[in-house]
C-alpha atoms as a PDB file:
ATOM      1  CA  UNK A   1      22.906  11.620   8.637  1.00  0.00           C
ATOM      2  CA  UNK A   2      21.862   8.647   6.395  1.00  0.00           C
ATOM      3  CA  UNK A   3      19.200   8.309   4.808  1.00  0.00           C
ATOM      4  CA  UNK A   4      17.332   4.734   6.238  1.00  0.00           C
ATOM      5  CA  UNK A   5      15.281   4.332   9.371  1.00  0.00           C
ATOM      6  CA  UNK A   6      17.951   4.675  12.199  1.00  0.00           C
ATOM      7  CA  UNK A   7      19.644   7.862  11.226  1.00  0.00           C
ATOM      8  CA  UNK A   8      21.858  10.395  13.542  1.00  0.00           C
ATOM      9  CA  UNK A   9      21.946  13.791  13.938  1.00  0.00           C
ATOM     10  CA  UNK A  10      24.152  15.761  15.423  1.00  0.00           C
ATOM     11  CA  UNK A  11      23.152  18.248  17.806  1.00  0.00           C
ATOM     12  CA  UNK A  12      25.093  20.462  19.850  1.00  0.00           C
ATOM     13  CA  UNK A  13      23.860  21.055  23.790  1.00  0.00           C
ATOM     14  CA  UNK A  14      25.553  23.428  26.853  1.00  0.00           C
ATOM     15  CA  UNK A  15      27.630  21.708  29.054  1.00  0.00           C
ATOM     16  CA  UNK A  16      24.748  21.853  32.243  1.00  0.00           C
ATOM     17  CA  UNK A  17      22.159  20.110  29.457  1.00  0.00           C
ATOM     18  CA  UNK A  18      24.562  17.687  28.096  1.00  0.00           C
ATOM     19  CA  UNK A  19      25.551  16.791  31.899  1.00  0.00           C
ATOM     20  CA  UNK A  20      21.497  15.733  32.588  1.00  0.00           C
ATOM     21  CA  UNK A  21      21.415  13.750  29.330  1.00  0.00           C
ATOM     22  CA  UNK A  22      25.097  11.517  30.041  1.00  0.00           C
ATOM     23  CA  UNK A  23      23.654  10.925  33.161  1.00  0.00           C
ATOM     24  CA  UNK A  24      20.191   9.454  32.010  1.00  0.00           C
ATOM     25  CA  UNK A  25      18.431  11.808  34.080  1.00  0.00           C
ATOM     26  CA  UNK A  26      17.143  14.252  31.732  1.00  0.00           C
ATOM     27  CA  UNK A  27      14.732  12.320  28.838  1.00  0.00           C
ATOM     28  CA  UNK A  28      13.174  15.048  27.289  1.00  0.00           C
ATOM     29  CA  UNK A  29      15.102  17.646  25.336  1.00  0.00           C
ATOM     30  CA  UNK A  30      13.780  20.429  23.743  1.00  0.00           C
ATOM     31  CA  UNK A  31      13.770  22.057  20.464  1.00  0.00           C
ATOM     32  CA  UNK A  32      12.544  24.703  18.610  1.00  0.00           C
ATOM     33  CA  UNK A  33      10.457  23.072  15.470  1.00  0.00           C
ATOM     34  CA  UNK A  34      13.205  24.278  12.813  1.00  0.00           C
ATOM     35  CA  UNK A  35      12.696  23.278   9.328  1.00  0.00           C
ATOM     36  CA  UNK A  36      16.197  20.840  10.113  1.00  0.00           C
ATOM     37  CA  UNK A  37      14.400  18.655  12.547  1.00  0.00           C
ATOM     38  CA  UNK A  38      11.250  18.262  10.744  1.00  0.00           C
ATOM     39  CA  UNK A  39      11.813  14.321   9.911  1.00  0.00           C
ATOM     40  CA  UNK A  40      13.470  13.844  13.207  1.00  0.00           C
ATOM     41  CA  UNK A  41      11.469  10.205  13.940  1.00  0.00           C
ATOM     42  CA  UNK A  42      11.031   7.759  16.801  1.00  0.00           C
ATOM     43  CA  UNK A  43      14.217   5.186  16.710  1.00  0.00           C
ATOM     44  CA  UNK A  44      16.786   7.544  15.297  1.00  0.00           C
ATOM     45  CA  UNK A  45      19.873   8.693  17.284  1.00  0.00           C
ATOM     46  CA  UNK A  46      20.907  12.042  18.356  1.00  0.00           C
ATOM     47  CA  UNK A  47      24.513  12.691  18.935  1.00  0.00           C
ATOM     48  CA  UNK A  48      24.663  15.272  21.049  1.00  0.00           C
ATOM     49  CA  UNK A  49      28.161  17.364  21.405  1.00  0.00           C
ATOM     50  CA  UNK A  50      29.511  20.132  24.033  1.00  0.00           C
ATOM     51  CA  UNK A  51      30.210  23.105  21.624  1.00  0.00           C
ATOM     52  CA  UNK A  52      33.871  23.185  20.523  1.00  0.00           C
ATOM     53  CA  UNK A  53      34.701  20.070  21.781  1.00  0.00           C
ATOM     54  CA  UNK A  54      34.591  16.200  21.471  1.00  0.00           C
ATOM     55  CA  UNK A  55      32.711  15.160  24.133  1.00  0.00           C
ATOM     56  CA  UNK A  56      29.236  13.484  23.055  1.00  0.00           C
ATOM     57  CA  UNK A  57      26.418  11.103  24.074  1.00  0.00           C
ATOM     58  CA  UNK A  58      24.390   9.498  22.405  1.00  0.00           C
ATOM     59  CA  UNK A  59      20.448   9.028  22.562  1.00  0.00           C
ATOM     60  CA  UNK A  60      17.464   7.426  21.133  1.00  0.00           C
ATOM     61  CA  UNK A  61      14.568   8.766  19.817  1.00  0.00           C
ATOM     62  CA  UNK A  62      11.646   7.418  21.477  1.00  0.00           C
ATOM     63  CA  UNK A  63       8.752  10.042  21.183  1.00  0.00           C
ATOM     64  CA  UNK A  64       8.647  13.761  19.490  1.00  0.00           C
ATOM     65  CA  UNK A  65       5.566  15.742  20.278  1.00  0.00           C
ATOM     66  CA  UNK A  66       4.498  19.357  19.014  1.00  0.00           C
ATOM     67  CA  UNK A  67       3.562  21.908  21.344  1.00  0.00           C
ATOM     68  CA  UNK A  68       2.466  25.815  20.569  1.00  0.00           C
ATOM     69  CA  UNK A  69       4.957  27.233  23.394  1.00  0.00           C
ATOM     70  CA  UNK A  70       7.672  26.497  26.181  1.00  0.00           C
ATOM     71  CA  UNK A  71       5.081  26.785  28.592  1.00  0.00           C
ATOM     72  CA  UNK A  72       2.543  23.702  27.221  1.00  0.00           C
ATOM     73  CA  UNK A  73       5.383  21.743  26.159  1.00  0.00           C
ATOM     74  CA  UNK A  74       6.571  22.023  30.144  1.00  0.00           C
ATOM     75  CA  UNK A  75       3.508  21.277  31.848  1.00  0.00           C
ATOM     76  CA  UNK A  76       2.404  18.083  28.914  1.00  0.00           C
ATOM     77  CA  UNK A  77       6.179  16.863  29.381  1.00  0.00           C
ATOM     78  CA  UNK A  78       6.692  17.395  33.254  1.00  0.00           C
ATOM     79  CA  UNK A  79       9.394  19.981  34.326  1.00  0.00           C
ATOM     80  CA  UNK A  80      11.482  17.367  36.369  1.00  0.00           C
ATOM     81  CA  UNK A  81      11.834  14.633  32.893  1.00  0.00           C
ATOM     82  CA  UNK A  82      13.087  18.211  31.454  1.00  0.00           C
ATOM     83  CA  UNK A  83      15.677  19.088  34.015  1.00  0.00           C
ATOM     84  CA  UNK A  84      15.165  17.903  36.977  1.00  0.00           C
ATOM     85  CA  UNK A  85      18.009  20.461  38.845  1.00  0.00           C
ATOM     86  CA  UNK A  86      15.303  23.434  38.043  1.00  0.00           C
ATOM     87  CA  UNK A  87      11.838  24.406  38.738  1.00  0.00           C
ATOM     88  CA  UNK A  88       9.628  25.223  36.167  1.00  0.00           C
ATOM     89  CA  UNK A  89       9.891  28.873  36.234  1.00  0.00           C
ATOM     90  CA  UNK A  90      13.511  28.586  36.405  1.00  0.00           C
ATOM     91  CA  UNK A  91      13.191  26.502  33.330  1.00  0.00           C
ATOM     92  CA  UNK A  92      11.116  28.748  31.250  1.00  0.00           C
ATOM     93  CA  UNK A  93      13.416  31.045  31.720  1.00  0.00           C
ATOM     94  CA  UNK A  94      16.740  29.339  30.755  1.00  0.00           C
ATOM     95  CA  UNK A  95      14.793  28.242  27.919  1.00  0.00           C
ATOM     96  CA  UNK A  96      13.409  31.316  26.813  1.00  0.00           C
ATOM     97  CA  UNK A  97      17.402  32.823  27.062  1.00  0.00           C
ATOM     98  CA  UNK A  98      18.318  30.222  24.543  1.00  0.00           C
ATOM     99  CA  UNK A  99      15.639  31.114  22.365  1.00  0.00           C
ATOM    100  CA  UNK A 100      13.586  34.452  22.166  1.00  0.00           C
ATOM    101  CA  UNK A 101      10.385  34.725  21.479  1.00  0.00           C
ATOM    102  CA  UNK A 102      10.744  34.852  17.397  1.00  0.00           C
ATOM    103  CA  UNK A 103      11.841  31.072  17.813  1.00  0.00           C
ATOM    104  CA  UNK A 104       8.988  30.304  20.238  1.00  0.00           C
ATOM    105  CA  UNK A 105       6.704  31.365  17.665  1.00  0.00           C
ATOM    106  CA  UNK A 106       7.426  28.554  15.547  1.00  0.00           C
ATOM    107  CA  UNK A 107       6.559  25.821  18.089  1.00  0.00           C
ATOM    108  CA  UNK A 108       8.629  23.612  20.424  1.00  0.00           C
ATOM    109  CA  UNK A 109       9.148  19.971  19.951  1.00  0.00           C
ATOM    110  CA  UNK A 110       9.537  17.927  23.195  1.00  0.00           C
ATOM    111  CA  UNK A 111      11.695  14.613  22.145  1.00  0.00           C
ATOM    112  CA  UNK A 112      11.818  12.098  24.231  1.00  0.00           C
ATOM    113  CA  UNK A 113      15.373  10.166  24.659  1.00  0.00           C
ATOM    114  CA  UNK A 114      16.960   7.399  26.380  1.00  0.00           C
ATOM    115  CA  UNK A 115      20.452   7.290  26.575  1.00  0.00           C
ATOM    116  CA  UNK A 116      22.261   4.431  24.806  1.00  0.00           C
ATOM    117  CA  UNK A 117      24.407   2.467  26.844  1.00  0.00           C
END
């Protein structure tokens, strides 16, 4: 990361996540509010990587908004700008999977993206 206006971090996603996001069709990812993402900030870029490998995208920040749980976050953001292959229920519960209800606790961050071309 640098340290001006503009920075990147690196994020891993899963393959079916990072799939949405190359193809522009999923513009909100979310995130647990960890300490690490704290001065995430509208026009920074998010590299986002497949796990063990060197495929990655790349994104703009355009929006990050707090929300108490999965569940608020899902119906403020809209289920389909999430991942539009799933319903909602099916989403809260990939989501919860990834992250237990220890993580939940600490809030959810909804960024909006736009994929750079």
């Amino acid at each position: 990361m640098t340290d001006a206006a503009g920075r990147i971090h690196e994020l891993n996603l899963y393959r079916q996540y990072f799939a949405l996001v190359a193809a522009g069709t999923r513009t909100i990812e979310v995130r647990v509010k960890y300490s690490y993402l704290a001065d995430l900030a509208v026009g920074d870029c998010i590299r986002f990587r497949i796990k063990g490998t060197d495929e990655t995208c790349e994104v703009k920040v355009k929006r990050v908004t707090e929300y108490p749980g999965f569940e608020a976050l899902l119906d403020g953001e809209g289920p389909t700008n999430v991942n539009p292959t799933a319903s909602r229920d099916e989403q809260l519960t990939n989501i919860r999977a990834i992250y237990p209800s220890e993580k939940e606790a600490l809030g959810a961050s909804a960024i909006r993206i736009g994929l750079i071309s």
